[in-house]
N, C-alpha and C. Protein backbone atom coordinates (compact mmCIF):
# COMPACT_ATOMS: atom_id res chain seq x y z
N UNK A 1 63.35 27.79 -46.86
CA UNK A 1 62.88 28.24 -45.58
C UNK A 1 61.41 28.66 -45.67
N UNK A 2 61.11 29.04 -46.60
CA UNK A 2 59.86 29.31 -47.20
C UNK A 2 58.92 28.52 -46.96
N UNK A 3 59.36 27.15 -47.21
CA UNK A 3 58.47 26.06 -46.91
C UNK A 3 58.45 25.74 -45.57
N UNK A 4 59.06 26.04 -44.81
CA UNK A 4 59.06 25.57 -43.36
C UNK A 4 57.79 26.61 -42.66
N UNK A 5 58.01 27.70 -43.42
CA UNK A 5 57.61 29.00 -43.02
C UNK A 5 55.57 28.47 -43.15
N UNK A 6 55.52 28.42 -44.14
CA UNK A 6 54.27 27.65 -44.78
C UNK A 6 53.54 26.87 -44.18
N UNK A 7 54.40 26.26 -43.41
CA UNK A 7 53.76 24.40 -42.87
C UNK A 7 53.73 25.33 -41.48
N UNK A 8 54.05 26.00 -40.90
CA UNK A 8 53.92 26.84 -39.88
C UNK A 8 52.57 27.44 -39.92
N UNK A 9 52.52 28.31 -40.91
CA UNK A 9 50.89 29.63 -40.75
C UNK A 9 50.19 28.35 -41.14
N UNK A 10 50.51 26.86 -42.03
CA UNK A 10 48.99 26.12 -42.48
C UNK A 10 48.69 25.54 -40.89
N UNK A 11 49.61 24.66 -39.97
CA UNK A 11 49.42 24.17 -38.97
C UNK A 11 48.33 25.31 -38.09
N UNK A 12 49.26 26.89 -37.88
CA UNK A 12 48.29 27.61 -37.16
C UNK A 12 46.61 27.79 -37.47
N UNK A 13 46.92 27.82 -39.09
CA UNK A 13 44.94 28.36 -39.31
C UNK A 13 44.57 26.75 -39.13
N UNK A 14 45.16 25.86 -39.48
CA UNK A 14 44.05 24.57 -39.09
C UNK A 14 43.99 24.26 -37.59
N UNK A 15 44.80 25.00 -36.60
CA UNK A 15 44.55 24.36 -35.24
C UNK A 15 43.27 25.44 -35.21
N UNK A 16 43.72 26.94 -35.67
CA UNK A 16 42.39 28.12 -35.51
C UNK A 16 40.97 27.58 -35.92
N UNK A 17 41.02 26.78 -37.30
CA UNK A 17 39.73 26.15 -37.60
C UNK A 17 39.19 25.14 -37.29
N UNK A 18 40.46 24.46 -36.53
CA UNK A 18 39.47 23.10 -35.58
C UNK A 18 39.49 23.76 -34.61
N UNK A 19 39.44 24.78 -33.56
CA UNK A 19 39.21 25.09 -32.11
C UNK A 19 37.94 25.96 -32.50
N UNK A 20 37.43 26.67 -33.73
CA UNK A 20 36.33 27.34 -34.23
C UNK A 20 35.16 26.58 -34.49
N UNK A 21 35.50 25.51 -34.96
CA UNK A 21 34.21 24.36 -35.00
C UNK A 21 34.09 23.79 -33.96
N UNK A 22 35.27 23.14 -32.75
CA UNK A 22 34.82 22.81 -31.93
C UNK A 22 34.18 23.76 -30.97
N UNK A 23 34.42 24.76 -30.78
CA UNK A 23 33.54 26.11 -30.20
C UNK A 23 32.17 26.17 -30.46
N UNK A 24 32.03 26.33 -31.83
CA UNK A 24 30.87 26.67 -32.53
C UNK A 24 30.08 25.48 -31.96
N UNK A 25 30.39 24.06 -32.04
CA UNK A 25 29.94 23.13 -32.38
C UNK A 25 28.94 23.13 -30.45
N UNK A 26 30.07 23.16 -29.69
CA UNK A 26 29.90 22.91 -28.26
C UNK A 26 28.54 24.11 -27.56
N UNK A 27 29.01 25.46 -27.82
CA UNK A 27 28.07 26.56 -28.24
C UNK A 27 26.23 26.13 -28.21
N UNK A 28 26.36 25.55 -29.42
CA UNK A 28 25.03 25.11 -29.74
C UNK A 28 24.76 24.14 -29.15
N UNK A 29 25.16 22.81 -28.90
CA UNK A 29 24.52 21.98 -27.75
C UNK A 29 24.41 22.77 -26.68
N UNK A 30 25.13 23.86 -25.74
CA UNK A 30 24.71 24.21 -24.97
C UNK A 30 23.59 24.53 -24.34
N UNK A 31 23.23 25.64 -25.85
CA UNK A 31 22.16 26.56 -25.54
C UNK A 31 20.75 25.64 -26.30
N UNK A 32 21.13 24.29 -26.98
CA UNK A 32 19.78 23.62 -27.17
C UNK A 32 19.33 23.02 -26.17
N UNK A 33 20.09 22.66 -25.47
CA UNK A 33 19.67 21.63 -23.88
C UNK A 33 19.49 22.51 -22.84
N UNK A 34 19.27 24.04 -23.14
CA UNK A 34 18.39 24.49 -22.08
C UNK A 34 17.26 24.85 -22.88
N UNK A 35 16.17 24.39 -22.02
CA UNK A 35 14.85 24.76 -22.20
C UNK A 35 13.89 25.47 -21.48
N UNK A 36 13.36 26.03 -21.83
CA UNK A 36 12.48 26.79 -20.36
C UNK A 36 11.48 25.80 -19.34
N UNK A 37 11.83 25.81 -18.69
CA UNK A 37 11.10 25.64 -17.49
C UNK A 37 9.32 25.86 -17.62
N UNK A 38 8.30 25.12 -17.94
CA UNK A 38 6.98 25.13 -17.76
C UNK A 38 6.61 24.92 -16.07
N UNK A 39 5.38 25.57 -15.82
CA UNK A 39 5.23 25.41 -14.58
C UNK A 39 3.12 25.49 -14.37
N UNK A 40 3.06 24.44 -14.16
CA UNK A 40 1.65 24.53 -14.30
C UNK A 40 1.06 24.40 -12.73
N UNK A 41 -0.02 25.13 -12.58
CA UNK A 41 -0.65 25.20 -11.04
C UNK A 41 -1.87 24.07 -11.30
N UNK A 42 -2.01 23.23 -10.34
CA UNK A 42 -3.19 22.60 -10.43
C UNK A 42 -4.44 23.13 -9.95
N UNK A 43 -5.78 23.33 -10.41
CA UNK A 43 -6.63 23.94 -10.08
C UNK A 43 -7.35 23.14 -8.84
N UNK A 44 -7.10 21.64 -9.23
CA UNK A 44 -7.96 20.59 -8.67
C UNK A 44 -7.85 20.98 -7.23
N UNK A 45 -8.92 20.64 -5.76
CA UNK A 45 -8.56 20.84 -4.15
C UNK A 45 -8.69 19.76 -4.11
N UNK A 46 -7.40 18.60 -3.57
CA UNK A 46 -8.05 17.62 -2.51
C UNK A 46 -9.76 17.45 -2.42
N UNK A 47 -10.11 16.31 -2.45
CA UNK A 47 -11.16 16.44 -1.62
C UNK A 47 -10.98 15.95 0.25
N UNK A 48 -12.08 16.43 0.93
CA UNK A 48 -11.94 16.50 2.26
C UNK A 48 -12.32 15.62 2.82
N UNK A 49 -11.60 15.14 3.83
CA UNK A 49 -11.55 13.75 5.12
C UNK A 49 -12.72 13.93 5.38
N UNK A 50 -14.18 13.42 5.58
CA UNK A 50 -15.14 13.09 6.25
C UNK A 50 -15.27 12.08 7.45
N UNK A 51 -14.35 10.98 7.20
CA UNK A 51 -14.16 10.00 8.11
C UNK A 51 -13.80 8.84 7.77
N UNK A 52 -13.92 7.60 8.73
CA UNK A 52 -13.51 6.35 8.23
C UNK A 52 -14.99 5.25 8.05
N UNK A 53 -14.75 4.39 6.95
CA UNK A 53 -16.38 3.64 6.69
C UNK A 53 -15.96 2.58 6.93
N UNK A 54 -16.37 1.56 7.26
CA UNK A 54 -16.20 0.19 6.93
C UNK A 54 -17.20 -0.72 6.44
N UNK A 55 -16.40 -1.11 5.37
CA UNK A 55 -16.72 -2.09 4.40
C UNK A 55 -16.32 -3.52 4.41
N UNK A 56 -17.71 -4.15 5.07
CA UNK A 56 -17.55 -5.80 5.09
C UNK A 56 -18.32 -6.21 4.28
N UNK A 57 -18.63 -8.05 4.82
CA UNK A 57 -19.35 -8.29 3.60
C UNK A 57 -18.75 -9.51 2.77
N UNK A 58 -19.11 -9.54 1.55
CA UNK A 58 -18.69 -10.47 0.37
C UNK A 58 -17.37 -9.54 -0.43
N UNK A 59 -16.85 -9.08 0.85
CA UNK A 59 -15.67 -8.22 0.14
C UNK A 59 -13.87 -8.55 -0.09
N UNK A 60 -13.72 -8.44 -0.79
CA UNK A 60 -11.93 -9.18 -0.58
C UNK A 60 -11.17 -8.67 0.33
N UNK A 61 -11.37 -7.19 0.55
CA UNK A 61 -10.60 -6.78 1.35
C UNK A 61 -11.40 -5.81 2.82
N UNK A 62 -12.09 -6.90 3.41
CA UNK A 62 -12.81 -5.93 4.63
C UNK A 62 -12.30 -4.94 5.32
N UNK A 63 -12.80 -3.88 5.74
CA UNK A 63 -11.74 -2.70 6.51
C UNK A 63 -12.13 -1.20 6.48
N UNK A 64 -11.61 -0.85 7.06
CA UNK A 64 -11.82 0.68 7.31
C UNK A 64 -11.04 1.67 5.60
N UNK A 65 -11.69 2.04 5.78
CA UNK A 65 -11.52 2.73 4.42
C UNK A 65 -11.43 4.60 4.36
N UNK A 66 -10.76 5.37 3.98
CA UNK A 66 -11.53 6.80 4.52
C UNK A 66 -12.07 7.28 3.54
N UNK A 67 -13.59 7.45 3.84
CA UNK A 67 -14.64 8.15 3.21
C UNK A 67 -14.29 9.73 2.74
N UNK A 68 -14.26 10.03 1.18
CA UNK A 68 -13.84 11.58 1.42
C UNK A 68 -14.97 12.49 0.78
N UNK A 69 -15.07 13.82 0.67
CA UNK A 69 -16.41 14.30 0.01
C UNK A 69 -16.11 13.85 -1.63
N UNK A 70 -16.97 13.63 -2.33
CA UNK A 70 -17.22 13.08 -3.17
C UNK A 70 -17.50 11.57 -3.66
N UNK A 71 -17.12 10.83 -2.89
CA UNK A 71 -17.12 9.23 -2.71
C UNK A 71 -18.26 8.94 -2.94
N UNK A 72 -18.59 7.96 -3.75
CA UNK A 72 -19.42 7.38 -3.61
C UNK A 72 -19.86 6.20 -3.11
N UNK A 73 -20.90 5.32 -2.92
CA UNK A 73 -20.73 3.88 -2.54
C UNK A 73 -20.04 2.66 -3.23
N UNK A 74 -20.39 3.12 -4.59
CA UNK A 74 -19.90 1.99 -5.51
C UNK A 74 -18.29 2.33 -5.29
N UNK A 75 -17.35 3.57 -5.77
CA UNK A 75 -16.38 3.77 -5.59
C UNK A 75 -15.50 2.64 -4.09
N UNK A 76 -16.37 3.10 -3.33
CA UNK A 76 -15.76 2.73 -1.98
C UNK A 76 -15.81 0.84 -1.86
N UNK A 77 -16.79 0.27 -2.78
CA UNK A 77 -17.11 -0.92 -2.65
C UNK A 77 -16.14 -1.47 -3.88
N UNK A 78 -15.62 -0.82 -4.84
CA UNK A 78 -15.15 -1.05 -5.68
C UNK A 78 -13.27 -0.87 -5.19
N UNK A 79 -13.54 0.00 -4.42
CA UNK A 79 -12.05 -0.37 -3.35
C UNK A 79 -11.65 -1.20 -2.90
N UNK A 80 -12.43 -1.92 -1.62
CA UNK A 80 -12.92 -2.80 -1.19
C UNK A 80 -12.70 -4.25 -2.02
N UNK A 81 -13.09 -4.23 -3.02
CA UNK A 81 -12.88 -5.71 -3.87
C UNK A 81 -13.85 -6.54 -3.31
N UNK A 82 -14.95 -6.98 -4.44
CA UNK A 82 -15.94 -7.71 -4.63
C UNK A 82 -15.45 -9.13 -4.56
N UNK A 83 -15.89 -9.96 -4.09
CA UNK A 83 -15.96 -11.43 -4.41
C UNK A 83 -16.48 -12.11 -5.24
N UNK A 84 -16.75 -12.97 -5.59
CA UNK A 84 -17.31 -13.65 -6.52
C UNK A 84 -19.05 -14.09 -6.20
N UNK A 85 -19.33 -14.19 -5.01
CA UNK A 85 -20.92 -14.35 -4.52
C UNK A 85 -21.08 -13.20 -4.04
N UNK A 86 -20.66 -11.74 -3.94
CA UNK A 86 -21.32 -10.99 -3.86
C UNK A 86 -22.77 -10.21 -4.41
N UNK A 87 -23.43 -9.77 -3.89
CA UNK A 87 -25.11 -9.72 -4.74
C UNK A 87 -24.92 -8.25 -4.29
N UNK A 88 -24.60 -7.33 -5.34
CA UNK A 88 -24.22 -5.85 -5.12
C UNK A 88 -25.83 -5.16 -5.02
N UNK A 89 -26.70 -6.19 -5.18
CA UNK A 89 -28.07 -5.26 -5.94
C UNK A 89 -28.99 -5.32 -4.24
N UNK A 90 -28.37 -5.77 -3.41
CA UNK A 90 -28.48 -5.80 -2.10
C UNK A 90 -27.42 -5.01 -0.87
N UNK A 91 -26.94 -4.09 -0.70
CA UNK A 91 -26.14 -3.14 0.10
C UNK A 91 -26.70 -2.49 1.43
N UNK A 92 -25.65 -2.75 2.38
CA UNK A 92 -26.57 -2.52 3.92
C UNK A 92 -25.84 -1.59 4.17
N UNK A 93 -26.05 -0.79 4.59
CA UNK A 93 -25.55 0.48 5.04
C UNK A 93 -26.13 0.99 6.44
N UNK A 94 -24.81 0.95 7.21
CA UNK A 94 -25.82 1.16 9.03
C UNK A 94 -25.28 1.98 9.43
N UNK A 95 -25.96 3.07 10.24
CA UNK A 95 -25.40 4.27 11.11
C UNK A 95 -25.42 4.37 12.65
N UNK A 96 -24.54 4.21 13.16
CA UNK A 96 -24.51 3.93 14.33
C UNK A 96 -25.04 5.48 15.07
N UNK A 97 -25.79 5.03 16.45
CA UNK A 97 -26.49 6.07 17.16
C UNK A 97 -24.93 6.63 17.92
N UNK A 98 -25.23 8.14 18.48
CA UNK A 98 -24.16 8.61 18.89
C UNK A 98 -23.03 8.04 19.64
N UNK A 99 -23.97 6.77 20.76
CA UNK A 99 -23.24 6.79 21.78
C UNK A 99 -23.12 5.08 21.80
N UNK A 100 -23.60 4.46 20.56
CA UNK A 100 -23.80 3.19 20.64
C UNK A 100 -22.73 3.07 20.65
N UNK A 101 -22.43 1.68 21.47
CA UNK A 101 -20.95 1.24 21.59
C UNK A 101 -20.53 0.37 20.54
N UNK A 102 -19.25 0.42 19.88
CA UNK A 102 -19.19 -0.05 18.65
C UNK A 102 -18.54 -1.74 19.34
N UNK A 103 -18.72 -2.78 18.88
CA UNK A 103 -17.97 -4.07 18.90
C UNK A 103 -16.50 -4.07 17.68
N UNK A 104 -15.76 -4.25 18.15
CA UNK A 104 -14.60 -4.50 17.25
C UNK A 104 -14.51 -5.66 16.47
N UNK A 105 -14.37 -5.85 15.15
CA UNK A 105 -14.50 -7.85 14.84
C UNK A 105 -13.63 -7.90 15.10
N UNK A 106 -14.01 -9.62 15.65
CA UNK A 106 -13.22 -10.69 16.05
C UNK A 106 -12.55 -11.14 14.70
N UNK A 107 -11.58 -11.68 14.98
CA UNK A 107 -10.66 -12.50 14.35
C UNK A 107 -10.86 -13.62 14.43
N UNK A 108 -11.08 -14.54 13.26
CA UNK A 108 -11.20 -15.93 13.10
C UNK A 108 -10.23 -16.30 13.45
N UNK A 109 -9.86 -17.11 13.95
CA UNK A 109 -8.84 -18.82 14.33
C UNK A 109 -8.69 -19.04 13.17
N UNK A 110 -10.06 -19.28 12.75
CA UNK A 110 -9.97 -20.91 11.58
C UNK A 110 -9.60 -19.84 9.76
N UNK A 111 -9.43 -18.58 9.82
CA UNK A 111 -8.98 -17.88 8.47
C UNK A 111 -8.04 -16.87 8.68
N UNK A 112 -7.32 -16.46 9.84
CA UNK A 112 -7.19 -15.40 10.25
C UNK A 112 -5.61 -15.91 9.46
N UNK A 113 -4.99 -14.61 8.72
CA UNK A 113 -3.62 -14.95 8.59
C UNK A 113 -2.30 -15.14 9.19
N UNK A 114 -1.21 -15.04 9.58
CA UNK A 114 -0.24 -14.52 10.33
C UNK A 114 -0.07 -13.57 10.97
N UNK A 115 -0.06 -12.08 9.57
CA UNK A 115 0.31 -10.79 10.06
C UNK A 115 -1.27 -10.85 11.15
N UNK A 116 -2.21 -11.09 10.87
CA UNK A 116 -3.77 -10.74 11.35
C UNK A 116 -3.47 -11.20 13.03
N UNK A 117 -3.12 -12.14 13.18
CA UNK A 117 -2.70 -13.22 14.61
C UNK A 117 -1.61 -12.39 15.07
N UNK A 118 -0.75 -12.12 14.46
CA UNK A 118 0.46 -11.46 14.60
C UNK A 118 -0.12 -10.03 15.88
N UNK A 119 -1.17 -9.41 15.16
CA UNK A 119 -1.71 -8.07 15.95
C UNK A 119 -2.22 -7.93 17.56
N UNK A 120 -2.62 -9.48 17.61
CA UNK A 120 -3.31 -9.83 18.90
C UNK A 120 -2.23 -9.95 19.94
N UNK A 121 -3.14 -9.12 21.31
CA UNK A 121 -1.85 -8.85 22.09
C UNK A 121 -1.56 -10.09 22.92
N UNK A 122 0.06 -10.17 23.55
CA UNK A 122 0.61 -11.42 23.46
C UNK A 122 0.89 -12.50 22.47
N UNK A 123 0.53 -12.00 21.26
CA UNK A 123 0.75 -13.24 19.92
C UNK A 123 1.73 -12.60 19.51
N UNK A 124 3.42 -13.11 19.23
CA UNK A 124 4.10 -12.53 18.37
C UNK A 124 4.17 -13.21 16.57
N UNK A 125 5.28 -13.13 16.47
CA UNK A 125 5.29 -13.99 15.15
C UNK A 125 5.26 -15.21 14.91
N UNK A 126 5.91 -15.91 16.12
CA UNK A 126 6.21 -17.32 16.52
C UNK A 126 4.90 -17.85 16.90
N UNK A 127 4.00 -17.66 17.73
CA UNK A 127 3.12 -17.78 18.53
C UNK A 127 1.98 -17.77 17.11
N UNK A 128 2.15 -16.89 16.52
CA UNK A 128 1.01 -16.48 14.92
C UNK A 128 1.18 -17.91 14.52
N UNK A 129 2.65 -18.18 14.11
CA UNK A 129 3.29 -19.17 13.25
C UNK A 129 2.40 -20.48 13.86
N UNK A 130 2.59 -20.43 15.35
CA UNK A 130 2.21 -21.63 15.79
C UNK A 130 0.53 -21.92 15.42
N UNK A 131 -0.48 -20.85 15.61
CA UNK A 131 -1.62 -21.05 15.67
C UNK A 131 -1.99 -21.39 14.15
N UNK A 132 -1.17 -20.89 13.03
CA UNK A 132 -1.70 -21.60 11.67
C UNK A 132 -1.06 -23.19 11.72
N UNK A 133 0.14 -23.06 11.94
CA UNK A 133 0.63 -24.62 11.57
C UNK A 133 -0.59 -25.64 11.89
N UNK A 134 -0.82 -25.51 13.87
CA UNK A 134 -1.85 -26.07 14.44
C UNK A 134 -3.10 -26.38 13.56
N UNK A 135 -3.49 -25.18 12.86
CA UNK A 135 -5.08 -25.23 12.32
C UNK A 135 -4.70 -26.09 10.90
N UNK A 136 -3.62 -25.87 10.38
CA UNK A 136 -3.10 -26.72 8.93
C UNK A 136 -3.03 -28.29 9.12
N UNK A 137 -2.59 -28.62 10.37
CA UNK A 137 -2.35 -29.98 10.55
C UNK A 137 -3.30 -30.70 11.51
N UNK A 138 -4.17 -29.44 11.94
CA UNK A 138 -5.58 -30.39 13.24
C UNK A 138 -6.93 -30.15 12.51
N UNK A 139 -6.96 -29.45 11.32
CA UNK A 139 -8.30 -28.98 11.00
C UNK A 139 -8.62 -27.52 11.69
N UNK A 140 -10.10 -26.82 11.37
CA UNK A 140 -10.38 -25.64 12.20
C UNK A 140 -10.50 -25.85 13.72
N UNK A 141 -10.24 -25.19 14.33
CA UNK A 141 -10.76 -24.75 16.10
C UNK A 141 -12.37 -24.83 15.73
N UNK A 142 -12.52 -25.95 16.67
CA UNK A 142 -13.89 -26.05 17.30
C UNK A 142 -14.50 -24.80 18.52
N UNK A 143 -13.55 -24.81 19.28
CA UNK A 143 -13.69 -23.69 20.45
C UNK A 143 -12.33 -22.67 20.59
N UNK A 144 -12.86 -21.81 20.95
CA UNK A 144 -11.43 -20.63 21.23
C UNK A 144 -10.67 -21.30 22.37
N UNK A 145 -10.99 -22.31 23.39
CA UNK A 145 -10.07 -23.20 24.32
C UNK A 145 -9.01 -24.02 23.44
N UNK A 146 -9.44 -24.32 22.19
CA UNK A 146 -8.58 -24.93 21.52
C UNK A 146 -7.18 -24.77 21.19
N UNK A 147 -7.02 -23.05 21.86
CA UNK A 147 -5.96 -22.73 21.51
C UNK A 147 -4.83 -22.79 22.82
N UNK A 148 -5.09 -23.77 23.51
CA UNK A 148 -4.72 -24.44 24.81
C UNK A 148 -3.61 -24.88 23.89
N UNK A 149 -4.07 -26.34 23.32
CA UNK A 149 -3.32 -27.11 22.76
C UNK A 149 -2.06 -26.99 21.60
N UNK A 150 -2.43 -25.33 20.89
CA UNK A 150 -1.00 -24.81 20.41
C UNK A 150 0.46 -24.24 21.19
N UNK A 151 1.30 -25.13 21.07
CA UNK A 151 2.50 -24.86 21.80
C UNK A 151 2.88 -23.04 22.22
N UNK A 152 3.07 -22.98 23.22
CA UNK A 152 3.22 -21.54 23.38
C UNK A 152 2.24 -20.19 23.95
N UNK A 153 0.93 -21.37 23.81
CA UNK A 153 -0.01 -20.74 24.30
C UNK A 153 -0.83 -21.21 25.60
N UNK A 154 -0.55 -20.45 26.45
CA UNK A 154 -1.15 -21.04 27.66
C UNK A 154 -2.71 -20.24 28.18
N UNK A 155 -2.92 -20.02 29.76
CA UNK A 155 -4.13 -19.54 29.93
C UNK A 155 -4.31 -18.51 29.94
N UNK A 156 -2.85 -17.71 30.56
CA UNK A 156 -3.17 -16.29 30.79
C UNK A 156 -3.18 -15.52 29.27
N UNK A 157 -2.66 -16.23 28.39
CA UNK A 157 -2.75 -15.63 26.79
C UNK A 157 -4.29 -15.92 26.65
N UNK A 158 -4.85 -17.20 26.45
CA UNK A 158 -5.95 -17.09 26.03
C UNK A 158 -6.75 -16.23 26.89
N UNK A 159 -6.59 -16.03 28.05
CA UNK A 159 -7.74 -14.54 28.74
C UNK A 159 -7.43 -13.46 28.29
N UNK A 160 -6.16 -12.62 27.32
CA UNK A 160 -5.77 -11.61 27.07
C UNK A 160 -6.64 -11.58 25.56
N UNK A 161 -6.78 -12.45 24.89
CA UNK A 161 -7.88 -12.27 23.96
C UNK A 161 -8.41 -13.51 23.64
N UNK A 162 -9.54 -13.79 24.39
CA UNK A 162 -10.67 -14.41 24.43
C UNK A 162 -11.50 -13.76 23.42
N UNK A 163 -11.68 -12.02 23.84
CA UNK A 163 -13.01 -11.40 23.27
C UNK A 163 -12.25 -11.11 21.89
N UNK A 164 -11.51 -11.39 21.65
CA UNK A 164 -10.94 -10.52 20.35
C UNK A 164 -10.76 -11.53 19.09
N UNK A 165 -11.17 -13.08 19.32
CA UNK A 165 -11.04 -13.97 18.56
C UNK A 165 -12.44 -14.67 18.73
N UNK A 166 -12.46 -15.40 17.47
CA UNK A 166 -13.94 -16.54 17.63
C UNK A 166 -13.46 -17.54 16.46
N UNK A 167 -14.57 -18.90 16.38
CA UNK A 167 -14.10 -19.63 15.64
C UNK A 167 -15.49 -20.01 14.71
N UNK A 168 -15.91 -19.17 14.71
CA UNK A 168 -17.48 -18.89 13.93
C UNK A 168 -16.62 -18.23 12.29
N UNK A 169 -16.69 -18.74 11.58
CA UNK A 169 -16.53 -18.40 10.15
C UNK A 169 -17.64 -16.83 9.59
């Protein structure tokens, strides 16, 4: 009986010493996978909105851009994206008088993309679609009337933007 007795207290201390290591064991991953929390303040401010510039030109991406304090020209031209015949060592820079009235550019016919056609009012997507296919398979628009002859476009469209398109490259 002795021996039964035996295999009894050995079973108990080995379940006691595997539930002690697995304790121990679990314990310490716990408290290694917390770490403190760092928290750093940035000193840096924004810099501040001055306004919007636009950058045309021999540029890849013509457009309004927003000028902020610290900007420089090159920065802003270097946004912008240079072309390949650009002559940087030549830069025009114009300030319009208070009240001068600004002209909006026109949109080419003969380069203008989809989404670009897409913007013009009365042109949806279809109508966009139509005016590239047209220019892919007739050559460029000679005249902004030209756009008579793309399906979908009739007169009262072309008077809704006449002024807002040209076929001057």
């Amino acid at each position: 009986m002795s021996s039964n007795l035996d295999k009894y207290w050995l079973l108990i201390v080995a379940f006691l010493l595997i539930s002690l290591i697995t304790g121990s064991t679990m314990l310490v991953v716990k408290q290694s996978s917390h770490k403190p929390v760092e928290i750093s303040l940035s000193s840096t401010i924004p810099s501040q909105y001055k306004g919007d510039i636009y950058i045309g030109g021999a540029v890849a991406n013509p457009g309004f851009y927003p000028l902020r304090e610290g900007d420089t020209v090159e920065a802003l031209i270097q946004t912008a994206g240079t072309t390949s015949d650009a002559d940087l060592s030549q830069i025009k820079i114009y300030v319009p008088k208070t009240k001068e009235s600004q002209q909006p550019q026109k949109i080419s016919l003969n380069r203008a993309e989809i989404w670009l056609l897409n913007a013009l009012p009365g042109i949806g997507p279809d109508r966009a679609q139509a005016i590239v296919d047209y220019r892919n398979q007739h050559g460029p628009f000679k005249r902004i009337e030209d756009l008579l002859k793309v399906a979908g476009i009739g007169s009262t469209t072309l008077d809704r933007i006449r002024e807002l398109v040209t076929v001057e490259d």
